[in-house]
C-alpha atoms as a PDB file:
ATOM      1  CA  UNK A   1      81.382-170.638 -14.414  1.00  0.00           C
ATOM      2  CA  UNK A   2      82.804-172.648 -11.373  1.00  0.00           C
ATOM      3  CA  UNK A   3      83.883-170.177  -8.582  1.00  0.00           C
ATOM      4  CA  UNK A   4      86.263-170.452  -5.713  1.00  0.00           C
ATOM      5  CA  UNK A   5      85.415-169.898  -2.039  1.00  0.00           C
ATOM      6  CA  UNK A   6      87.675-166.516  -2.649  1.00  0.00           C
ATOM      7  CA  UNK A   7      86.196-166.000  -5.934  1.00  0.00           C
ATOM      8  CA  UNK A   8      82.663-165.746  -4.990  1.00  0.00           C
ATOM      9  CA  UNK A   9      83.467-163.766  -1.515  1.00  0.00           C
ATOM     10  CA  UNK A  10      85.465-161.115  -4.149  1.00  0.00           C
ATOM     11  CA  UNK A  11      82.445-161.277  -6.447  1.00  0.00           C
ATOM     12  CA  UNK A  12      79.965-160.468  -4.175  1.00  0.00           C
ATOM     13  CA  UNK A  13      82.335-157.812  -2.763  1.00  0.00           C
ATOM     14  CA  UNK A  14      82.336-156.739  -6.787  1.00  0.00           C
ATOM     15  CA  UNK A  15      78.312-156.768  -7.267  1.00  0.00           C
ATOM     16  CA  UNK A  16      78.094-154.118  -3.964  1.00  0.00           C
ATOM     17  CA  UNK A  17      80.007-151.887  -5.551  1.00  0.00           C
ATOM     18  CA  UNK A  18      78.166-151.925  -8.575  1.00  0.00           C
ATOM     19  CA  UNK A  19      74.882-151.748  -6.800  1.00  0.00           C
ATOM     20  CA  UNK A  20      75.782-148.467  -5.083  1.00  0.00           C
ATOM     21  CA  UNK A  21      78.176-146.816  -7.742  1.00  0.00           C
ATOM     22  CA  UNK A  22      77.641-147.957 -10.841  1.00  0.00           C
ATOM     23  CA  UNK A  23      80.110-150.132 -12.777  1.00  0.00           C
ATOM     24  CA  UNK A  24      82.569-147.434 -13.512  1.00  0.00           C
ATOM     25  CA  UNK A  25      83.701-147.315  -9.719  1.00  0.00           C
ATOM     26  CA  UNK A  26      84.221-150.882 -10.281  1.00  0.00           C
ATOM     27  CA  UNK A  27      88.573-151.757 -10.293  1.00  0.00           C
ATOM     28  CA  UNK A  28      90.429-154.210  -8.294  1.00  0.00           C
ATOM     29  CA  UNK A  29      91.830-151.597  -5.809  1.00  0.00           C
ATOM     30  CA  UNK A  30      87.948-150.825  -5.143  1.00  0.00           C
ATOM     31  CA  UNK A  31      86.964-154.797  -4.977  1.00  0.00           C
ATOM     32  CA  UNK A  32      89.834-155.444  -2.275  1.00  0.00           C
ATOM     33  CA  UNK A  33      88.672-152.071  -0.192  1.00  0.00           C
ATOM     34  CA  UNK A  34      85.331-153.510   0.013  1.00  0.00           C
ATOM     35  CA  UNK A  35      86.631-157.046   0.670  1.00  0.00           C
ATOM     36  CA  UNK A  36      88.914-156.090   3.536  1.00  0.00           C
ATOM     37  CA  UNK A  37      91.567-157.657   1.748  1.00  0.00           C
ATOM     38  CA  UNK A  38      95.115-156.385  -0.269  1.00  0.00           C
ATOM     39  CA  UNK A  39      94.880-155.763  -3.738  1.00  0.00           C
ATOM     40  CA  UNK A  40      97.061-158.652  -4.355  1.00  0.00           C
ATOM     41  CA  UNK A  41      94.837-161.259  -3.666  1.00  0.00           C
ATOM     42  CA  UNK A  42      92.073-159.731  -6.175  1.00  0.00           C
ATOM     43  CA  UNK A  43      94.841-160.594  -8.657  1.00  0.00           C
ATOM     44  CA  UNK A  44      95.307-163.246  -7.700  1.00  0.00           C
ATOM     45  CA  UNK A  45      91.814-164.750  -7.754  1.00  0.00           C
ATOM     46  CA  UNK A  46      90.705-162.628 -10.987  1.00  0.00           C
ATOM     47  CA  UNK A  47      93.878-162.458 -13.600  1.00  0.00           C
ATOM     48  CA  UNK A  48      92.003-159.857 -15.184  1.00  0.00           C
ATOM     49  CA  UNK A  49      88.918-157.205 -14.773  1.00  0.00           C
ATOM     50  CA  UNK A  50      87.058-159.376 -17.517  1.00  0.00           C
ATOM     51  CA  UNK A  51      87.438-162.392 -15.190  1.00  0.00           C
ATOM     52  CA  UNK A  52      86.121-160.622 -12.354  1.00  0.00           C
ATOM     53  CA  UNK A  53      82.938-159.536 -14.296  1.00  0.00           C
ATOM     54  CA  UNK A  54      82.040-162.800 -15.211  1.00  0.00           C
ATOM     55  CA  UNK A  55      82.298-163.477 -11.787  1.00  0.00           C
ATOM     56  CA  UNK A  56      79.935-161.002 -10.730  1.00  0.00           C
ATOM     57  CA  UNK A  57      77.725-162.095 -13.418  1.00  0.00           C
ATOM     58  CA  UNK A  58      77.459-165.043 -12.620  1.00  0.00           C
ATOM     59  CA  UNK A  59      76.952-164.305  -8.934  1.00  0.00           C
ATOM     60  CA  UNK A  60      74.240-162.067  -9.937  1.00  0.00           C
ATOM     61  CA  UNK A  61      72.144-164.519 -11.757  1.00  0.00           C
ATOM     62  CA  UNK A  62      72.985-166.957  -8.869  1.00  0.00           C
ATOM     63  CA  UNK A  63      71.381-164.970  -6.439  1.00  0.00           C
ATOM     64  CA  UNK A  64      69.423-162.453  -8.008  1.00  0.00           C
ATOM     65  CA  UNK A  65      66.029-164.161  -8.928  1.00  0.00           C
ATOM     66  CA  UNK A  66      64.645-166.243  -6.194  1.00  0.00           C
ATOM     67  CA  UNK A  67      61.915-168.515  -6.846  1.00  0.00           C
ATOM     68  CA  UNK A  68      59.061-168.304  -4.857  1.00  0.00           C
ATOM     69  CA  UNK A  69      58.774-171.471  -2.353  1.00  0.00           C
ATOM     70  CA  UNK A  70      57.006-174.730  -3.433  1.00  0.00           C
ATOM     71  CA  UNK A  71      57.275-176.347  -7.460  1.00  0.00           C
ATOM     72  CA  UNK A  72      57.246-173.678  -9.565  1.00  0.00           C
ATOM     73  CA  UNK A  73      53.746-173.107 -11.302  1.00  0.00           C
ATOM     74  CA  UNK A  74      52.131-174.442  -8.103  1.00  0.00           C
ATOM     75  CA  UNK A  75      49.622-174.229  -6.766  1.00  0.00           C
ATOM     76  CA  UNK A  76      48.405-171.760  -9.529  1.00  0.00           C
ATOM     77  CA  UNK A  77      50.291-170.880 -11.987  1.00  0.00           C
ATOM     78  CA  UNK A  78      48.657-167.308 -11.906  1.00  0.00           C
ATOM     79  CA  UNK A  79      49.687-167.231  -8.231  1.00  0.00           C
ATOM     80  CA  UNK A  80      53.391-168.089  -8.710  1.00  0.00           C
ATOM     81  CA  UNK A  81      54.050-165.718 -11.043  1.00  0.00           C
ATOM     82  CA  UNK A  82      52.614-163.115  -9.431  1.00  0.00           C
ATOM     83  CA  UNK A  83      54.836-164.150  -6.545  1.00  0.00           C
ATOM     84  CA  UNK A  84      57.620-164.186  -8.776  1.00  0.00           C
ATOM     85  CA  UNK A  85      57.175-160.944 -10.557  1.00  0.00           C
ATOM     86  CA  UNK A  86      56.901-159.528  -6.899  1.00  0.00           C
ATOM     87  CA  UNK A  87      59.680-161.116  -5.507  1.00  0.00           C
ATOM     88  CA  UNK A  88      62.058-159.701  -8.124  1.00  0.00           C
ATOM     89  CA  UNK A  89      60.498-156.362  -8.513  1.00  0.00           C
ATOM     90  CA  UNK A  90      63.136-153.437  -7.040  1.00  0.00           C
ATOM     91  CA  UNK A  91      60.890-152.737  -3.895  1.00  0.00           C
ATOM     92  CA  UNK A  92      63.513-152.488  -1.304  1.00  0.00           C
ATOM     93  CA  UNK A  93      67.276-152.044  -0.883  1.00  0.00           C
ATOM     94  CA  UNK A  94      68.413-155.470  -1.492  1.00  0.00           C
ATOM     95  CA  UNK A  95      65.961-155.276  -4.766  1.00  0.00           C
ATOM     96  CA  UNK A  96      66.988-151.986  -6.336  1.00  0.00           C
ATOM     97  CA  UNK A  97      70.747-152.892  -5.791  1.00  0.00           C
ATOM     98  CA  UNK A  98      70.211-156.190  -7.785  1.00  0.00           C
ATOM     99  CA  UNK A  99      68.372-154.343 -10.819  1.00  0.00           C
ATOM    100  CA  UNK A 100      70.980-151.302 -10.760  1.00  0.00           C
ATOM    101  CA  UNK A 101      73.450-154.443 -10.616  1.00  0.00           C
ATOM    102  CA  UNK A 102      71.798-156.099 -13.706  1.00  0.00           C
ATOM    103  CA  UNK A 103      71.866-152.850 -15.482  1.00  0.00           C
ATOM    104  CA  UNK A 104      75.482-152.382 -15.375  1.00  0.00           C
ATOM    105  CA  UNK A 105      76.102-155.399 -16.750  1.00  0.00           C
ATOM    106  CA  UNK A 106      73.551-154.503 -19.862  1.00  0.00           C
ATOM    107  CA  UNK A 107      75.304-151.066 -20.538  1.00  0.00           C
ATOM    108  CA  UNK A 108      78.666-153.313 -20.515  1.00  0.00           C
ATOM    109  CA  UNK A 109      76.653-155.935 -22.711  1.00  0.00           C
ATOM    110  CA  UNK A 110      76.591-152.888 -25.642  1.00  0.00           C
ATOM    111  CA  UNK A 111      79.924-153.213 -25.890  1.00  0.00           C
ATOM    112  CA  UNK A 112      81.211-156.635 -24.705  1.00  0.00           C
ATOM    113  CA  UNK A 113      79.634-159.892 -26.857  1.00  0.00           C
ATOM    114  CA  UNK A 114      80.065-162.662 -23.844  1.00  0.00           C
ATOM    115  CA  UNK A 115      78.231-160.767 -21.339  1.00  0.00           C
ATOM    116  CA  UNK A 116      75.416-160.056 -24.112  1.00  0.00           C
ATOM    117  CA  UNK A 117      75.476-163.946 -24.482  1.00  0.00           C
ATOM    118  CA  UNK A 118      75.214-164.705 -21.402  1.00  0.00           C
ATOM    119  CA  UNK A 119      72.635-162.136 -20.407  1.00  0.00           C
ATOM    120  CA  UNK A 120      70.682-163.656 -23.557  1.00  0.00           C
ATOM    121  CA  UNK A 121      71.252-167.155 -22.187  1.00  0.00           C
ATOM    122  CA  UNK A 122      70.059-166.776 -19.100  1.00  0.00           C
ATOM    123  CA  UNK A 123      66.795-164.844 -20.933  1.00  0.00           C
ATOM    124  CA  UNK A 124      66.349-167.897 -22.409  1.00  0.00           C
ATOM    125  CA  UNK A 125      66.435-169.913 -19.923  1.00  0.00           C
ATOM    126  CA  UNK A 126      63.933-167.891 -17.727  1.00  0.00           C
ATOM    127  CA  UNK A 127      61.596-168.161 -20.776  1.00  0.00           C
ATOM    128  CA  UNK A 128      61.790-171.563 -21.330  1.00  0.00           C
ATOM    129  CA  UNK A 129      61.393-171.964 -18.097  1.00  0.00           C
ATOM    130  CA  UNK A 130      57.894-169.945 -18.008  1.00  0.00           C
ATOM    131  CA  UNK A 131      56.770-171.354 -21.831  1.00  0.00           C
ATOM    132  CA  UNK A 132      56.921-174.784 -19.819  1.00  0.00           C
ATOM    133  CA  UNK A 133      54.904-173.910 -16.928  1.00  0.00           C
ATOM    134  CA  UNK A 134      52.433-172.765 -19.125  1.00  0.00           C
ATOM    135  CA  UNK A 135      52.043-175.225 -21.305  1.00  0.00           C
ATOM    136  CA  UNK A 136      51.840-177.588 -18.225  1.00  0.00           C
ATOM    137  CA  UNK A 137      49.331-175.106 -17.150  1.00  0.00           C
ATOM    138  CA  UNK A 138      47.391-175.208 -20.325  1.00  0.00           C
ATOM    139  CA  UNK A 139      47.772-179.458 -20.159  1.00  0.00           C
ATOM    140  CA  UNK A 140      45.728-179.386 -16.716  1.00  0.00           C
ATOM    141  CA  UNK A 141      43.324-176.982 -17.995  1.00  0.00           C
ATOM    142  CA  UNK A 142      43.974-173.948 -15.508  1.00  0.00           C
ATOM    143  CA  UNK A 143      44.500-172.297 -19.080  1.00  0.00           C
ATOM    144  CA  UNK A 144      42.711-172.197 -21.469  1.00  0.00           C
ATOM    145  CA  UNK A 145      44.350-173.879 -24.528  1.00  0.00           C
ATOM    146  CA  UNK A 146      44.384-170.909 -27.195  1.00  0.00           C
ATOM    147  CA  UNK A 147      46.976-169.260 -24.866  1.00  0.00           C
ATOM    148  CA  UNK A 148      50.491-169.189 -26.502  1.00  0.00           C
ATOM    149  CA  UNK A 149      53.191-170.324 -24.002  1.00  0.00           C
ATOM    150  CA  UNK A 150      56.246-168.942 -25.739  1.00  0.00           C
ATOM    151  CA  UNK A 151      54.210-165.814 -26.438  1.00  0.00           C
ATOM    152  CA  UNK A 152      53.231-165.160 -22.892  1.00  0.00           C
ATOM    153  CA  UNK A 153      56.823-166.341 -21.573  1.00  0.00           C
ATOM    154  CA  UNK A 154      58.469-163.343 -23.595  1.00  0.00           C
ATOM    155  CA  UNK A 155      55.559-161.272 -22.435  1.00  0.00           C
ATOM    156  CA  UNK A 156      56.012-161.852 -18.675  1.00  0.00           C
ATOM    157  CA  UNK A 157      59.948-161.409 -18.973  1.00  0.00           C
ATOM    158  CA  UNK A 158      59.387-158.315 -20.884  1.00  0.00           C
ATOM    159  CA  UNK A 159      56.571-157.371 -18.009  1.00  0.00           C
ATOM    160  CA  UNK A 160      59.131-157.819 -15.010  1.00  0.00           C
ATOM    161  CA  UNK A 161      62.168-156.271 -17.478  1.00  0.00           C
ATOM    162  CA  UNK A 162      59.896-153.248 -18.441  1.00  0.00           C
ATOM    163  CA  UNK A 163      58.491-152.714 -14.709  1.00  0.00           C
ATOM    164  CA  UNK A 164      62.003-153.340 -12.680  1.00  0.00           C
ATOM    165  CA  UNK A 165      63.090-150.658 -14.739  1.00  0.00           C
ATOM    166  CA  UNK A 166      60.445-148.233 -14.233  1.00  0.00           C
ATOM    167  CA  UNK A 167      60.460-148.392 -10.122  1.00  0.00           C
ATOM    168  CA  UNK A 168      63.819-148.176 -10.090  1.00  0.00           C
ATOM    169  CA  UNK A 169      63.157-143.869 -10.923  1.00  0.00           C
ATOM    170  CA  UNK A 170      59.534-144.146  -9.574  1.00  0.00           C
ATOM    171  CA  UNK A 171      58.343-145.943  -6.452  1.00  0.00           C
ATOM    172  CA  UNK A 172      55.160-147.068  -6.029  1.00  0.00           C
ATOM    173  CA  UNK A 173      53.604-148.864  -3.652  1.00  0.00           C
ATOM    174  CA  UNK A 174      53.946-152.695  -3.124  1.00  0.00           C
ATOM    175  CA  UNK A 175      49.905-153.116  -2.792  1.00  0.00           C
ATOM    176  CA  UNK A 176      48.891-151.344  -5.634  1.00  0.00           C
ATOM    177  CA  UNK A 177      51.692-152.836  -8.376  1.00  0.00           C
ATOM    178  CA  UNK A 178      50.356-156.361  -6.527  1.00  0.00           C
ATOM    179  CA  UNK A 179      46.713-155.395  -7.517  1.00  0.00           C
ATOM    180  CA  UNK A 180      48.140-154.364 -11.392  1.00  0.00           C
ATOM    181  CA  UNK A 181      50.313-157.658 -11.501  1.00  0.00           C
ATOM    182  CA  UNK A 182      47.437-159.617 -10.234  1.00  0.00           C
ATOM    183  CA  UNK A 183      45.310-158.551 -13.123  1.00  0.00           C
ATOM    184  CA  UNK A 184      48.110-158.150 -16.032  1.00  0.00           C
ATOM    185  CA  UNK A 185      48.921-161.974 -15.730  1.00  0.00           C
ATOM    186  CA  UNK A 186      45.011-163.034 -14.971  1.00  0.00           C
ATOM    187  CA  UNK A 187      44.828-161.108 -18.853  1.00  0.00           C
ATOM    188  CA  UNK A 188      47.848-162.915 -19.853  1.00  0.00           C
ATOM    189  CA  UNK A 189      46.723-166.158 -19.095  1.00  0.00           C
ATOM    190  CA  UNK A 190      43.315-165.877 -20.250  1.00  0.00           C
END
């Protein structure tokens, strides 16, 4: 989805609400507030609330998982997804308001088919992304060639799914969930 100047400003105004109040304090009356703007020019960017989650979707998947610097995979593979998974993880403000953010939008993805497509799209993608790096991995020999690519791909993204989840109702420390990472992909990729 292309977005405006206006569109992504009102987005991102959209995704901060949803961060701190959940997706039920989420209306155009509340997106203008945020955006120091009147409530006609919300309308006028999003001609409906569906419109303006989409939006916010898309802004979310935008700017929610940053790759860790460098190509991806280098210079281990082992390394850069531990720097991923760690990167994503809810371990700070910014963090936890991007997984409380995410979800939203699955409790909405229950009940509305093009945001469950689009959340299973972008799945995808992140998988096929990781079943590549691992088979380029397992072409160079840092793994060892009985190791499954799509099979660990699903298992990572259902590692960082399952773990985001968990810290968002019980913080732990950064050092130690580094240390369990560290050895959960080294297992992985073995």
């Amino acid at each position: 989805m292309e977005l405006t100047r206006r569109q992504t400003e009102l987005a991102d105004a959209a995704l901060r609400i949803i961060g701190r109040h959940g997706m039920t304090a989420l209306s155009f009356r509340a997106v203008a507030t945020e955006a120091h703007c009147s409530l006609g020019s919300v309308q006028k960017a999003f001609p409906s609330k569906e419109h303006m989650l989409a939006a916010s979707f898309t802004r979310l998947r935008e700017s929610a998982v940053p790759l860790p610097p460098g190509e991806p995979g280098r210079p281990t593979l082992h390394g850069w997804l531990v720097a991923l998974l760690l990167g994503i993880l809810p371990l700070d403000a910014e963090r936890s308001a991007a997984q409380r953010q995410g979800d939203a939008f699955a409790q909405v993805a229950l009940a509305d088919a093009a945001v469950a497509a689009a959340i299973a799209q972008s799945d995808t993608q992140v998988r096929h992304l990781l079943a590549s790096l691992i088979a380029r991995a397992r072409s160079e020999g840092e793994v060892p060639q009985h190791v499954d690519a799509e099979t660990v791909a699903w298992a990572v993204l259902a590692l960082a799914q399952g773990l985001a989840a968990q810290l968002l109702y019980c913080h732990e420390d950064e050092a130690d969930i580094h240390k369990r990472l560290d050895s959960v992909i080294a297992t992985l990729l073995d």
